[in-house]
PDB file of N, CA and C in Angstrom:
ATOM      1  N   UNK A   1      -7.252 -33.104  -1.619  1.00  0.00           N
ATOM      2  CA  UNK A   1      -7.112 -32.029  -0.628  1.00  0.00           C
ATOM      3  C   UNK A   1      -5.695 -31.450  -0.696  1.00  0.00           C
ATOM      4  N   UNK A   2      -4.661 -32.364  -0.967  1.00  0.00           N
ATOM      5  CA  UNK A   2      -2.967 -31.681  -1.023  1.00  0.00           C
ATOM      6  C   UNK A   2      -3.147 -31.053  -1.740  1.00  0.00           C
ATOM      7  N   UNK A   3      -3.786 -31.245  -3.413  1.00  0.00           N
ATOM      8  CA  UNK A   3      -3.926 -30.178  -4.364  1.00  0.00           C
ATOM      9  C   UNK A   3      -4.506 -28.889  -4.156  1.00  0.00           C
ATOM     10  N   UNK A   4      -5.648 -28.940  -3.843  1.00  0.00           N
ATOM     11  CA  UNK A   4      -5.975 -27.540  -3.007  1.00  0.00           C
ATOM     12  C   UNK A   4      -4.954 -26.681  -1.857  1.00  0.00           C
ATOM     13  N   UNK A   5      -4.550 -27.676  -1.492  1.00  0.00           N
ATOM     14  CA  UNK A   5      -3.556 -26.665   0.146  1.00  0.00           C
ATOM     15  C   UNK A   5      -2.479 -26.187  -1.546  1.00  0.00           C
ATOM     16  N   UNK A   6      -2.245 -26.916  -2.122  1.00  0.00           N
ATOM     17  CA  UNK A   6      -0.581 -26.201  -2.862  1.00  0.00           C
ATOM     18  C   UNK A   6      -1.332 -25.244  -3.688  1.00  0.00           C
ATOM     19  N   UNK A   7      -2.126 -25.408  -4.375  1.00  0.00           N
ATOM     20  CA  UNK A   7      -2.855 -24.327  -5.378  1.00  0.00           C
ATOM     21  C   UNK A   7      -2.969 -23.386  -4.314  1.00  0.00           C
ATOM     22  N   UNK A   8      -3.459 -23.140  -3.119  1.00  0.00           N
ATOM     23  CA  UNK A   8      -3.977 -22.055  -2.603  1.00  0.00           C
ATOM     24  C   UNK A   8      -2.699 -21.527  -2.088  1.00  0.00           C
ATOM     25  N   UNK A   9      -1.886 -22.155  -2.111  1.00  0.00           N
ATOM     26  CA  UNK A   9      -0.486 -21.398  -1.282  1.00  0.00           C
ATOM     27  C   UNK A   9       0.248 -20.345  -2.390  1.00  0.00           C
ATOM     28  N   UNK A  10       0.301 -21.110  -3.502  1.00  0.00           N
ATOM     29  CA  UNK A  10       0.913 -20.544  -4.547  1.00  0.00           C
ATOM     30  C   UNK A  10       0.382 -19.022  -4.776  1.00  0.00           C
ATOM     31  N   UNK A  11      -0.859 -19.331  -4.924  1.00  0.00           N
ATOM     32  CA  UNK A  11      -2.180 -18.399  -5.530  1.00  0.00           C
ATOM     33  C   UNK A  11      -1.864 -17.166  -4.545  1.00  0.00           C
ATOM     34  N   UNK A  12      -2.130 -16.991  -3.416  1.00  0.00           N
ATOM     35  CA  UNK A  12      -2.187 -16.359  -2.038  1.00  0.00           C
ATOM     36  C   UNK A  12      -0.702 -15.646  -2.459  1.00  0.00           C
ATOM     37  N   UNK A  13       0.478 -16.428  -2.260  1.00  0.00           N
ATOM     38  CA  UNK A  13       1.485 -15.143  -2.878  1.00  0.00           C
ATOM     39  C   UNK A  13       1.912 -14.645  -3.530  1.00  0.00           C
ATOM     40  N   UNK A  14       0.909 -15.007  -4.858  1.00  0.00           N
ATOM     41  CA  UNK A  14       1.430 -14.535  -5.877  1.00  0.00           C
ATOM     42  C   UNK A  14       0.486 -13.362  -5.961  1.00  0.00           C
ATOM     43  N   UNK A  15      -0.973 -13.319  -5.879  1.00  0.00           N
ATOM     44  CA  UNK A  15      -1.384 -12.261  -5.507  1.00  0.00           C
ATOM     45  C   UNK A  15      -1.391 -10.922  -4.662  1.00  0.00           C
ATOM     46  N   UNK A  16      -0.697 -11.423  -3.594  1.00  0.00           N
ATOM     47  CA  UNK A  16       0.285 -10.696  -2.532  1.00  0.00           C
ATOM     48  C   UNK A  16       1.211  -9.851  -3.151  1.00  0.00           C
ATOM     49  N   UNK A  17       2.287 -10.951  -3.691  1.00  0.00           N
ATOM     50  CA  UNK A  17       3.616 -10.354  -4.566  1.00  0.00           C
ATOM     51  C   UNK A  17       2.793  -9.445  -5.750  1.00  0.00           C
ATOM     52  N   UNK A  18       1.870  -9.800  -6.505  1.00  0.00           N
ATOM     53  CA  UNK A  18       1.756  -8.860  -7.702  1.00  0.00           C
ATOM     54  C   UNK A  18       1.213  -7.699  -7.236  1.00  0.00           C
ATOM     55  N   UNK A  19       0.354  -7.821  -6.197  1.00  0.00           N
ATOM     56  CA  UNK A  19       0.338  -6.134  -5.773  1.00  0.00           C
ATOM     57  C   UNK A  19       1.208  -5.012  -5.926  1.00  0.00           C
ATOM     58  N   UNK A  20       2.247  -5.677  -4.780  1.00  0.00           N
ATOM     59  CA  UNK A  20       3.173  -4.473  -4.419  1.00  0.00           C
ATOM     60  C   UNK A  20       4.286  -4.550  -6.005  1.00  0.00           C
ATOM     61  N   UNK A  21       4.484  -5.562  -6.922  1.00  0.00           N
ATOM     62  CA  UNK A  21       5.074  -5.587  -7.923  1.00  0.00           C
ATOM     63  C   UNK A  21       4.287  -4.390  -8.943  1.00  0.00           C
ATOM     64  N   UNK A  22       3.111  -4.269  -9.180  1.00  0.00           N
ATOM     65  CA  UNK A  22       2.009  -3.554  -9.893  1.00  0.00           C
ATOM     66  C   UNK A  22       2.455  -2.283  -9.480  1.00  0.00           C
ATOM     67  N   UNK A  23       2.509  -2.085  -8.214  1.00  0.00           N
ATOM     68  CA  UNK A  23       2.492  -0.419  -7.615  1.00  0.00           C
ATOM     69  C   UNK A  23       3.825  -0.049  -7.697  1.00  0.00           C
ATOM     70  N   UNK A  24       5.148  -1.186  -7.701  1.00  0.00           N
ATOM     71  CA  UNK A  24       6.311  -0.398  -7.789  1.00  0.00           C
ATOM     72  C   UNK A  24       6.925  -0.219  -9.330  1.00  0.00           C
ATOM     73  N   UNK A  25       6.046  -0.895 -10.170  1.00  0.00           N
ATOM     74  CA  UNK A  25       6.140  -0.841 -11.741  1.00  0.00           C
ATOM     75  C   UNK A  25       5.990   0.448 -12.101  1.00  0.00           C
ATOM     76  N   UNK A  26       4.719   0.964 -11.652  1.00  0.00           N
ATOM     77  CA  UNK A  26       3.939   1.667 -11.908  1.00  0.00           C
ATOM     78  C   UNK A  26       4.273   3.195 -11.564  1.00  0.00           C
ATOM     79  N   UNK A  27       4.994   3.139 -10.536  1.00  0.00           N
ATOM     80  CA  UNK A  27       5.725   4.299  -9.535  1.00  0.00           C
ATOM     81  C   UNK A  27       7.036   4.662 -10.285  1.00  0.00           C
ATOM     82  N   UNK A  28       7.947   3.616 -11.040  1.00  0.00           N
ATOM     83  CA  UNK A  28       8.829   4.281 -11.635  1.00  0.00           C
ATOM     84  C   UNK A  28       8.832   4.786 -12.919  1.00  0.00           C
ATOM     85  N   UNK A  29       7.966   3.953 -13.571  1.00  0.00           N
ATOM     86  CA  UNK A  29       7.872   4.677 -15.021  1.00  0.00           C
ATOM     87  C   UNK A  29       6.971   6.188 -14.879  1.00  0.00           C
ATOM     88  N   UNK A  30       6.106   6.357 -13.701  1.00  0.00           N
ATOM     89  CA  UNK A  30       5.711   7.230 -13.641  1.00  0.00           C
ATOM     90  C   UNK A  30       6.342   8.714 -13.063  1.00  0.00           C
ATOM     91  N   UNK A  31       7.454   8.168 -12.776  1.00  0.00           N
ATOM     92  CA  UNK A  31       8.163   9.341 -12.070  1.00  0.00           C
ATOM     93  C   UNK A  31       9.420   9.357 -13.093  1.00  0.00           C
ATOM     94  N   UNK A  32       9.467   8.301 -13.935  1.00  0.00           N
ATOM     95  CA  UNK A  32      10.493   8.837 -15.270  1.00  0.00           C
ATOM     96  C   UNK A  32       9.596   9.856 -16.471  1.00  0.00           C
ATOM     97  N   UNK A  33       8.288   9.322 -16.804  1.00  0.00           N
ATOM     98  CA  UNK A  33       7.757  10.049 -17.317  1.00  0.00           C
ATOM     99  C   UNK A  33       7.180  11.518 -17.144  1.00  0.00           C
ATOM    100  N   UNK A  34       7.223  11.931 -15.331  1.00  0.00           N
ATOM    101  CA  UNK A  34       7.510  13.192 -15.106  1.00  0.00           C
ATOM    102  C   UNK A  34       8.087  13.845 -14.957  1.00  0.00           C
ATOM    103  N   UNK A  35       9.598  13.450 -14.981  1.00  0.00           N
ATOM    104  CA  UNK A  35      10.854  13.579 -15.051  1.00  0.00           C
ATOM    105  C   UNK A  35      10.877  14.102 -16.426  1.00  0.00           C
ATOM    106  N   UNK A  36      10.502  13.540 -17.644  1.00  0.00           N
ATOM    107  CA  UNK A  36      10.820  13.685 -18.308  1.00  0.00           C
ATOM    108  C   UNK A  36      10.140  14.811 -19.243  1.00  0.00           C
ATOM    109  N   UNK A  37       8.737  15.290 -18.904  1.00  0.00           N
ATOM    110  CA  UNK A  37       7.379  16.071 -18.884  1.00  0.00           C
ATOM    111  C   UNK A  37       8.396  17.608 -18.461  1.00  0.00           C
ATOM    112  N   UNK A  38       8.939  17.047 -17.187  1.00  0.00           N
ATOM    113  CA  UNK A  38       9.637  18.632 -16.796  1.00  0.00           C
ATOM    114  C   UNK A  38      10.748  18.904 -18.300  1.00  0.00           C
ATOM    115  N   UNK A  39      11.549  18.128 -17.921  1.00  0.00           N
ATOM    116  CA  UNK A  39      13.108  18.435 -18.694  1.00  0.00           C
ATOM    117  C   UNK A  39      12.191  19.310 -20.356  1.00  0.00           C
ATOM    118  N   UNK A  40      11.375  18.608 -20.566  1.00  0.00           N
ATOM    119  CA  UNK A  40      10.945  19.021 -22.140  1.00  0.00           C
ATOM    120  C   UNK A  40      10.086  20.454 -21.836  1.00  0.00           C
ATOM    121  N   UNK A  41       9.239  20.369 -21.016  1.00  0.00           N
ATOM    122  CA  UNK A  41       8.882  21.855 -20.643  1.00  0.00           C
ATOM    123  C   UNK A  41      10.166  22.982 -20.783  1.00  0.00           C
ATOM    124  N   UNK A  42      10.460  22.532 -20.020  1.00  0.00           N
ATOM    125  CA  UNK A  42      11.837  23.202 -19.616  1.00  0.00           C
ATOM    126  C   UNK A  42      12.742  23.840 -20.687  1.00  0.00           C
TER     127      UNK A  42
END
């Protein structure tokens, strides 16, 4: 049963944490790559 409570604790924030890690990854390369979409238009 300890093994389960620590596996599930771990699990729980790491899934938590990779969310908002995923979306703020995701948010900057995407706003360098439109950043960068303009400048070359441009």
């Amino acid at each position: 049963m300890h093994k389960d409570v620590i596996h599930n604790d771990p699990l729980a924030e790491d899934e938590t944490n990779r969310k908002p890690s995923v979306g703020i990854t995701v948010t900057v390369p995407f706003r360098n790559a439109e950043d960068g979409d303009d400048t070359v238009e441009d």
